[in-house]
Protein backbone atom coordinates (compact mmCIF):
# COMPACT_ATOMS: atom_id res chain seq x y z
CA UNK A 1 53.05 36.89 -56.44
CA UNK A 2 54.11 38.27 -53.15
CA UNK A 3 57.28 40.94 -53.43
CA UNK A 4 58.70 41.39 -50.49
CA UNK A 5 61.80 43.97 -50.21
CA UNK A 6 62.55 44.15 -46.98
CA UNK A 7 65.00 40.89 -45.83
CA UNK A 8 63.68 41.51 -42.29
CA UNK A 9 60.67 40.71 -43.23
CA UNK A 10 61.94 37.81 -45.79
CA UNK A 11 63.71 36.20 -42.83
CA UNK A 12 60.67 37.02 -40.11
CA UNK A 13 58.48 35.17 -43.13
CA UNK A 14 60.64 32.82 -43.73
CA UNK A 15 61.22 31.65 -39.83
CA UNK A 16 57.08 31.34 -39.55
CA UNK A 17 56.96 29.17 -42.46
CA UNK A 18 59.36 26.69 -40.97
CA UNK A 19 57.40 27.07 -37.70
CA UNK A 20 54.18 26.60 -38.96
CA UNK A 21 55.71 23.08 -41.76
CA UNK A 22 56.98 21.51 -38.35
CA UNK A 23 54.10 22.33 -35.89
CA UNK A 24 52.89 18.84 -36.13
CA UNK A 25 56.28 17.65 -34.32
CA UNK A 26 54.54 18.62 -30.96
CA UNK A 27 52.00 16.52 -31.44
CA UNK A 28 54.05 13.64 -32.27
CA UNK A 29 56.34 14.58 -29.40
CA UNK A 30 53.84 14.14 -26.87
CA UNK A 31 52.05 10.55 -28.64
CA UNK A 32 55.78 9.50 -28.27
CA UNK A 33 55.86 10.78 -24.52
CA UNK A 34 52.96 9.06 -23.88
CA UNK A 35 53.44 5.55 -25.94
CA UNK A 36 57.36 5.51 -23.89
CA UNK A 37 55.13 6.32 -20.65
CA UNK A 38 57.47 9.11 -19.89
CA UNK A 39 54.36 10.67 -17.51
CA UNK A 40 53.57 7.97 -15.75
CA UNK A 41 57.55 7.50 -14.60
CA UNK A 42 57.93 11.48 -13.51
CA UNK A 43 55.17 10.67 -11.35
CA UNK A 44 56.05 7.82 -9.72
CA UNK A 45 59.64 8.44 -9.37
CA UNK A 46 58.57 11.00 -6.12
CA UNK A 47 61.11 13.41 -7.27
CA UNK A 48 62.20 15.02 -10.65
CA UNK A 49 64.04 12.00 -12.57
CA UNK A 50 67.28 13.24 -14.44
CA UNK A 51 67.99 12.54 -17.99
CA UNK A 52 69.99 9.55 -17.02
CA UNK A 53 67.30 8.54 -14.49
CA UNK A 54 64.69 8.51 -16.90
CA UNK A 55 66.71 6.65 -19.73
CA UNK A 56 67.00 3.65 -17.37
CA UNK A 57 63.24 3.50 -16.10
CA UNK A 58 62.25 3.33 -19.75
CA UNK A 59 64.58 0.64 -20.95
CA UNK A 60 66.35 3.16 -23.68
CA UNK A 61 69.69 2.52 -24.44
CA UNK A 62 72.29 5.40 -23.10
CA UNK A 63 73.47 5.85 -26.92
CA UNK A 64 70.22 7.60 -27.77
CA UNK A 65 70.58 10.12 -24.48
CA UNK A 66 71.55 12.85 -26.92
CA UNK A 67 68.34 12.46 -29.16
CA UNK A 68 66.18 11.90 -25.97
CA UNK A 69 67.44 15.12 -24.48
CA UNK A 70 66.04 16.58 -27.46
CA UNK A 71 62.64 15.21 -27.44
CA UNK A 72 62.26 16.48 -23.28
CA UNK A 73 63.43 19.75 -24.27
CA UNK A 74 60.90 20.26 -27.06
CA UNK A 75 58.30 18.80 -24.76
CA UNK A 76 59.85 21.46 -21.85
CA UNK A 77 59.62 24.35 -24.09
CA UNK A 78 55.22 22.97 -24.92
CA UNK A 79 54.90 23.48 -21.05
CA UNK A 80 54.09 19.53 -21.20
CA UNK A 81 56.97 19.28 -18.47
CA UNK A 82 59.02 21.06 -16.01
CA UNK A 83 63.00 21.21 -15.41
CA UNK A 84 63.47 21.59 -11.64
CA UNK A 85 65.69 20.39 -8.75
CA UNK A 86 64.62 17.51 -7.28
CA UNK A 87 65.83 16.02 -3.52
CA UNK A 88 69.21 15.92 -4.61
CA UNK A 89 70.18 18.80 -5.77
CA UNK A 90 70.12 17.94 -9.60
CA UNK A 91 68.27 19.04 -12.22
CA UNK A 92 64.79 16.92 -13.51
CA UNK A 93 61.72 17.19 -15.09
CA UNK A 94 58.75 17.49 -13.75
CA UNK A 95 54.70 17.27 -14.03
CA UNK A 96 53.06 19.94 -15.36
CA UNK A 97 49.19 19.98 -15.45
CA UNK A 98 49.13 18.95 -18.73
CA UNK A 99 51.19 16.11 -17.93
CA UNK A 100 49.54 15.77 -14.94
CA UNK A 101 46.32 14.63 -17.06
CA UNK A 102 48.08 12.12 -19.36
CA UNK A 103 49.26 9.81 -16.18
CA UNK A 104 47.38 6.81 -15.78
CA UNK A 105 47.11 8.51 -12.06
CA UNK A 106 44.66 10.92 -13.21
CA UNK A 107 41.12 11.32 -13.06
CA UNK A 108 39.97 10.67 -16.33
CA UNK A 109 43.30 10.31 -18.34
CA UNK A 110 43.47 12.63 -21.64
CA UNK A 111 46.38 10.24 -23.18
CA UNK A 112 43.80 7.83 -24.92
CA UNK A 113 42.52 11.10 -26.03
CA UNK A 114 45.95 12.43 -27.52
CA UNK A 115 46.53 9.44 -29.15
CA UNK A 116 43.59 9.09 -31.02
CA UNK A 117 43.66 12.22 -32.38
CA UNK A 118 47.43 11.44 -33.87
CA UNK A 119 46.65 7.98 -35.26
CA UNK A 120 47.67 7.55 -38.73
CA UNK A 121 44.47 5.97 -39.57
CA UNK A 122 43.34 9.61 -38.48
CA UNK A 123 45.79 12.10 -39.83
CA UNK A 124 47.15 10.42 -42.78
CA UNK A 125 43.31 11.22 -44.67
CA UNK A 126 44.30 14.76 -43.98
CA UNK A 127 47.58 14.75 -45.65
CA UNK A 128 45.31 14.24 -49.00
CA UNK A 129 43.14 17.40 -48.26
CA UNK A 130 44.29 19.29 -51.38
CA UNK A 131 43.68 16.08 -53.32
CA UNK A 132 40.05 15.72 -51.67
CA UNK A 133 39.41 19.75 -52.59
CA UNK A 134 40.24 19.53 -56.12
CA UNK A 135 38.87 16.00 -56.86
CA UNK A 136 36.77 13.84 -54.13
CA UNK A 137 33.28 13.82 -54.06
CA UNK A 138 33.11 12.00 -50.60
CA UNK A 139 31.97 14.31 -47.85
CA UNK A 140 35.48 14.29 -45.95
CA UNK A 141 38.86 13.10 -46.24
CA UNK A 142 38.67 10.45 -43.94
CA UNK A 143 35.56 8.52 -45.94
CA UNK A 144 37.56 9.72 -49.51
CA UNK A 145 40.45 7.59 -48.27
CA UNK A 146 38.95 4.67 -46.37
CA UNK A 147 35.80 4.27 -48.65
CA UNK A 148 33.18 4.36 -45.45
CA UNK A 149 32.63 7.42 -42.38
CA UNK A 150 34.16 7.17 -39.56
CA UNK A 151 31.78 5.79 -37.44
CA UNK A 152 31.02 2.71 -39.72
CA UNK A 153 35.20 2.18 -39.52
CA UNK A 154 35.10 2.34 -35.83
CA UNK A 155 32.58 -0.37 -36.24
CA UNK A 156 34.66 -2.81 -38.39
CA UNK A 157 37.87 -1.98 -36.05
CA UNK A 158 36.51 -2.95 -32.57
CA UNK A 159 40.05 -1.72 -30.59
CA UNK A 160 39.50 1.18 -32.34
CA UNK A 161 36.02 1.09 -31.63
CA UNK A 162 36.72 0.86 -28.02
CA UNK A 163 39.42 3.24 -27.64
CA UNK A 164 37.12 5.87 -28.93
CA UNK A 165 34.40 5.33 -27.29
CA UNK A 166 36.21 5.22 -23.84
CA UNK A 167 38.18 8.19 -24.84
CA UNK A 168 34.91 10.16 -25.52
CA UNK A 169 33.58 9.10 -22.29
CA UNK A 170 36.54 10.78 -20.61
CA UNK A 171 36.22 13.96 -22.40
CA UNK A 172 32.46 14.31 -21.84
CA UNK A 173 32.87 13.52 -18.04
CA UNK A 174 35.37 16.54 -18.17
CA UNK A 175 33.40 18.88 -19.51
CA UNK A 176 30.06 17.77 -18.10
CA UNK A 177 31.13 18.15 -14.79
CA UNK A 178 31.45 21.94 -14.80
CA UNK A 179 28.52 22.39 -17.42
CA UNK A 180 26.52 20.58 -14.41
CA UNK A 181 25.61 23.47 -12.52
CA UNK A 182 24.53 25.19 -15.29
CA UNK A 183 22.37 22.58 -16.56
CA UNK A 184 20.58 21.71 -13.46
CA UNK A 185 18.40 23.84 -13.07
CA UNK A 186 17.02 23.39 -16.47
CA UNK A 187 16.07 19.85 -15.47
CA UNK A 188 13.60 20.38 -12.60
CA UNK A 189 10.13 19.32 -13.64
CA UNK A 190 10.84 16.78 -16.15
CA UNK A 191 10.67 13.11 -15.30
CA UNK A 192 12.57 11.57 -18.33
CA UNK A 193 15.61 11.91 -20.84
CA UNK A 194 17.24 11.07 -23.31
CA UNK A 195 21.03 10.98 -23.40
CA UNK A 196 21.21 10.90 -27.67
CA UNK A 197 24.37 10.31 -28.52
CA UNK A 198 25.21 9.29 -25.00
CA UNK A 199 28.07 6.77 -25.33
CA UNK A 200 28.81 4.84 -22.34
CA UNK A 201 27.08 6.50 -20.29
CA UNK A 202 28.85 9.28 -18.40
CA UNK A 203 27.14 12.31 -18.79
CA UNK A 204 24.05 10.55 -17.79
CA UNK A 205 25.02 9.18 -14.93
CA UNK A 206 26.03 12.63 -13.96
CA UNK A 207 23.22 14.52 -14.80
CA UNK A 208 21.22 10.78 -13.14
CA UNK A 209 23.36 12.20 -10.07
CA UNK A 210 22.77 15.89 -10.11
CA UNK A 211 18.48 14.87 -10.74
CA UNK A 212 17.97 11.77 -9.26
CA UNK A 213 14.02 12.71 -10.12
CA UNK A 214 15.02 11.88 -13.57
CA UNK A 215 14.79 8.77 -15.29
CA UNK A 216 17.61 8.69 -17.90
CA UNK A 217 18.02 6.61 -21.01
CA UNK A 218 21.29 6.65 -23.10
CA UNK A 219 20.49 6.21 -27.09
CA UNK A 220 23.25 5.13 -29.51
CA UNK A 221 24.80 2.97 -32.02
CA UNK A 222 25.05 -1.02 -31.17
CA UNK A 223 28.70 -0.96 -31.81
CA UNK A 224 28.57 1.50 -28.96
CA UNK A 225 26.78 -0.06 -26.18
CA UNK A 226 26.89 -3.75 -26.51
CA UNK A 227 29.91 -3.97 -24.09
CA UNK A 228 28.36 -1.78 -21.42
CA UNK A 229 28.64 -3.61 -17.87
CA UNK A 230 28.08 -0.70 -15.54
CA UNK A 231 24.84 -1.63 -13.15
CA UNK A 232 25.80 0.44 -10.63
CA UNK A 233 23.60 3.27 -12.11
CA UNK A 234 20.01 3.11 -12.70
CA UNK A 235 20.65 4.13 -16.30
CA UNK A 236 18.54 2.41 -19.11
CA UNK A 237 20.64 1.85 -22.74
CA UNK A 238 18.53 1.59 -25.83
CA UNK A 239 20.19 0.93 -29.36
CA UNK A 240 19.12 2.27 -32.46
CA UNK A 241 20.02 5.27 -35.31
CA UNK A 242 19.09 9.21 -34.51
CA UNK A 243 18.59 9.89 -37.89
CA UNK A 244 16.69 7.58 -37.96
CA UNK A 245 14.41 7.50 -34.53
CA UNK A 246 15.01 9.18 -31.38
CA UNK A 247 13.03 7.39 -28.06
CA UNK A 248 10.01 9.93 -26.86
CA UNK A 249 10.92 11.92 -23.67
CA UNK A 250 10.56 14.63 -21.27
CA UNK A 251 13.95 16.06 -22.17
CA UNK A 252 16.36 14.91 -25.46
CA UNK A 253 19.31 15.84 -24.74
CA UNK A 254 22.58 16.14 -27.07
CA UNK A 255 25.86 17.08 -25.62
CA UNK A 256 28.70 17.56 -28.28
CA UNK A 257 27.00 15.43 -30.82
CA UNK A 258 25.73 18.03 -33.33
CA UNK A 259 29.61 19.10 -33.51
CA UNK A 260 30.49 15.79 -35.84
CA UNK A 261 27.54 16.57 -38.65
CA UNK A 262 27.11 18.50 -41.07
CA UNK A 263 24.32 21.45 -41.30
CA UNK A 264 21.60 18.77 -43.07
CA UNK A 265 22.79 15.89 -40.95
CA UNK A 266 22.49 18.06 -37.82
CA UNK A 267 18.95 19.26 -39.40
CA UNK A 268 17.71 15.38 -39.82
CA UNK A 269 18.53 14.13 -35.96
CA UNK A 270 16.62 17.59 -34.94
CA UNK A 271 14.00 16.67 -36.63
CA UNK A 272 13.84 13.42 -35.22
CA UNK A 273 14.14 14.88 -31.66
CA UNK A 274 11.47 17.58 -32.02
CA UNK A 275 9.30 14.18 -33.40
CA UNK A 276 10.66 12.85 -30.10
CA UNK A 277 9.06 15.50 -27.57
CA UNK A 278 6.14 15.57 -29.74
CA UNK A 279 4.96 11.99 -29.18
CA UNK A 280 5.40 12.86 -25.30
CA UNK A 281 2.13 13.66 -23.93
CA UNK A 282 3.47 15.91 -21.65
CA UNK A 283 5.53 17.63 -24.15
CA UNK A 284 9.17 18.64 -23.29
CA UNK A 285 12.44 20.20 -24.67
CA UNK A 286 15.55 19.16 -26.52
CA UNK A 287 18.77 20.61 -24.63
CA UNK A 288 21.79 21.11 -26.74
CA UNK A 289 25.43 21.29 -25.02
CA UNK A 290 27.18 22.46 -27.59
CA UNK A 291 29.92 25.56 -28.92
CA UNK A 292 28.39 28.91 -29.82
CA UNK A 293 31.12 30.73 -31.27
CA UNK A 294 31.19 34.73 -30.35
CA UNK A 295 34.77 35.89 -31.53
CA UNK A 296 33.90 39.53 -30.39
CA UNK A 297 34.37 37.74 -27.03
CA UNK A 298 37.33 35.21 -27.92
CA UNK A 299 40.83 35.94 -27.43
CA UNK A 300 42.66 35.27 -30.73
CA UNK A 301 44.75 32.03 -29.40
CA UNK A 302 41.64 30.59 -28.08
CA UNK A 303 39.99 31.15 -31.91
CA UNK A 304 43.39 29.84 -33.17
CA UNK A 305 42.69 26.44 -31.43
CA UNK A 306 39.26 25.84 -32.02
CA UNK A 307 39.71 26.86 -35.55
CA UNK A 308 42.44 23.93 -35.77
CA UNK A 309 40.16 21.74 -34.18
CA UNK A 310 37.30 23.03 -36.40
CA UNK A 311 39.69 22.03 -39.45
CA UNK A 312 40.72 18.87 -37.85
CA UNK A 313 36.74 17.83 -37.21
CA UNK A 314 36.24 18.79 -40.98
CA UNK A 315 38.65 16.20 -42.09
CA UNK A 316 37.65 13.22 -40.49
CA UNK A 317 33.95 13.93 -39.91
CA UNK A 318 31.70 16.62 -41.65
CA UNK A 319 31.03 18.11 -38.52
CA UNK A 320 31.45 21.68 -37.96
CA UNK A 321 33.08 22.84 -34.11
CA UNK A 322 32.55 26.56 -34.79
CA UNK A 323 28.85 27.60 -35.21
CA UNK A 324 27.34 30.71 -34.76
CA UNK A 325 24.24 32.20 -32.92
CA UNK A 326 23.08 32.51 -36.24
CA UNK A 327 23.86 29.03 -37.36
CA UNK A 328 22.52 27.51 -34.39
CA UNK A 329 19.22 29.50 -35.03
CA UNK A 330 19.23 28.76 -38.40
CA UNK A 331 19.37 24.87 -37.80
CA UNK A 332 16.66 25.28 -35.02
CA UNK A 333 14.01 27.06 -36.93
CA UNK A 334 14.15 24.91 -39.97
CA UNK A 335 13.68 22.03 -38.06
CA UNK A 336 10.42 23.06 -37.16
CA UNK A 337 11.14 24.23 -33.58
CA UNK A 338 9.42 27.90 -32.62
CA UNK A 339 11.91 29.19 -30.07
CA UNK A 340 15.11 28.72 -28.10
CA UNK A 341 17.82 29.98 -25.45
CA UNK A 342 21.02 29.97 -25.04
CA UNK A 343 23.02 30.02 -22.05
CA UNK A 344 26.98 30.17 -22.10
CA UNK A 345 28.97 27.89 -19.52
CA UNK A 346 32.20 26.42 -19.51
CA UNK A 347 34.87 27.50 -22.37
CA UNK A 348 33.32 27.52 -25.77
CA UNK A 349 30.22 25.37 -24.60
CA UNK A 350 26.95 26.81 -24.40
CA UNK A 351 23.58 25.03 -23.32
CA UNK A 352 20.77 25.53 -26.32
CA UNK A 353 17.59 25.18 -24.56
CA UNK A 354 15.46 24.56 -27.52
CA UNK A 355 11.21 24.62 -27.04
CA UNK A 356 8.51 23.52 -29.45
């Protein structure tokens, strides 16, 4: 037990405690922000709405001014949105760039993305962690509550099913687009790929884009795929399991896929894409876009949010967000391959060349 004699300290302790039980009110701030479509209004009101302003674009009765007032303020004080004067001299809120991003305005909207990740069907599995440490034998929360992995719920939900997928597609064009020029060069001299993993599509249409030499295939689940309509890339999309089979080509690539498995789950689709590149007469590479965690050369709030994310990943998949050098070169080694390289790009993400 934990003395502590100093009521300073007692109160200082006592203050982060209540900070740290109520953190999750942020997050449900801003899925209520976005459900009222408080964003979208700011932005198309042309100047900062006032409280008043704002209650009667969103059809909210003026009784509940006093507890909307709250919610804004919280929301103010997350730099989610400004207070500033707007044409006529009175005081409104404003778009920040975070807000910015969850308007239906923006390119590639993150509020399908904030959502998801505060669905019940999502967080209320990790209310029963402590339960899941002491007594489940299921793999993660999520499956120890729901009886089945996420992916094969996503596939017995299909809104679900296509909320996710289209929400993945928006964070994969985000990051793909500045991992691009990194990446590029890496691609010159192969004629195929393999998008594993690739969802609907975006990052290879990109990379398609970026190497039009390159004749790209996207490889995933049925549940995934069967709805794609886009023909206005010459992308091919095959169907089928990677732990089970991965297509043969120049190049397998696997951006932020390894991320949701765990270490022998990550080891089994490696093995099929090193099976992959070996059935290509030409032989190849797999390319891995992916975090390589340094914290020598992390600030500490940056480690503070991926390790939340890391904890939030464990929960609902058994995929791990923060893996090492060492990790990565564990994986890659056991799976048979002989060498590899890493080069760091955009944030966390690193691109793991990975050779025969």
């Amino acid at each position: 037990m934990v003395v502590i004699d100093d009521s300073k300290k007692i109160l200082e302790a006592e203050a982060c405690v209540f900070e740290l039980g109520v953190a999750y009110t942020t997050s449900i701030a801003v899925r209520c922000a976005i459900q009222l479509g408080i964003p979208d209004v700011i932005s198309s009101h042309g100047t900062p709405p006032t409280l008043p302003q704002l209650l009667s674009q969103l059809s909210i009765p003026p009784e509940k001014s006093p507890q909307f007032y709250r919610l804004m303020r919280l929301l103010v004080h997350n730099n989610v949105f400004t207070l500033e004067k707007n044409d006529g001299g009175e005081t409104g809120y404003g778009l920040t760039f975070i807000s910015e991003a969850l308007t239906n305005k923006s390119q590639g909207s993150f509020s399908e993305n904030a959502l998801l990740m505060t669905n019940a069907y999502v967080v209320t599995p990790c209310l029963s962690m402590a339960d899941w440490f002491r007594n489940s034998p299921s793999p993660t929360p999520f499956e120890a509550m729901h009886g089945m992995n996420l992916y094969e719920y996503l596939g017995m939900h299909p809104d679900l099913n296509a909320t996710y997928n289209a929400t993945m597609g928006i964070c994969a064009g985000s990051v793909i687009n500045h991992v691009l020029k990194d990446l590029k060069p890496m691609l010159d001299g192969f004629k195929t790929l393999v998008d594993v993993g690739g969802g609907n599509g975006t990052v290879a249409k990109a990379i398609s884009e970026a190497a039009p030499h390159l004749e790209c295939t996207v490889y995933d689940l049925q549940q995934v795929i069967s709805d794609i309509k886009d023909t206005t890339h010459d992308i091919k999309f095959v169907a089928g399991n990677m732990f089970e089979f991965v297509p043969s080509a120049d190049i397998i690539h696997l951006k932020s896929v390894l991320m949701d498995w765990s270490d022998q789950e990550c080891l089994k689709v490696l093995k099929r894409c090193r099976e992959a590149i070996s059935r290509n007469e030409s032989g190849g590479k797999v390319i891995i876009v992916d975090s390589v965690i340094d914290s020598t050369k992390v600030d500490s709030e940056s480690l503070k949010s991926q390790s939340s994310l890391d904890v939030f990943t464990m929960s609902v998949v058994s995929g791990k967000v923060e893996r090492t050098e060492t990790e990565w070169k564990e994986l890659i080694l056991e799976a048979g391959f002989t060498s590899y390289n890493i080069t760091p790009s955009f944030r966390f993400h690193s691109i793991i060349q990975v050779f025969p």
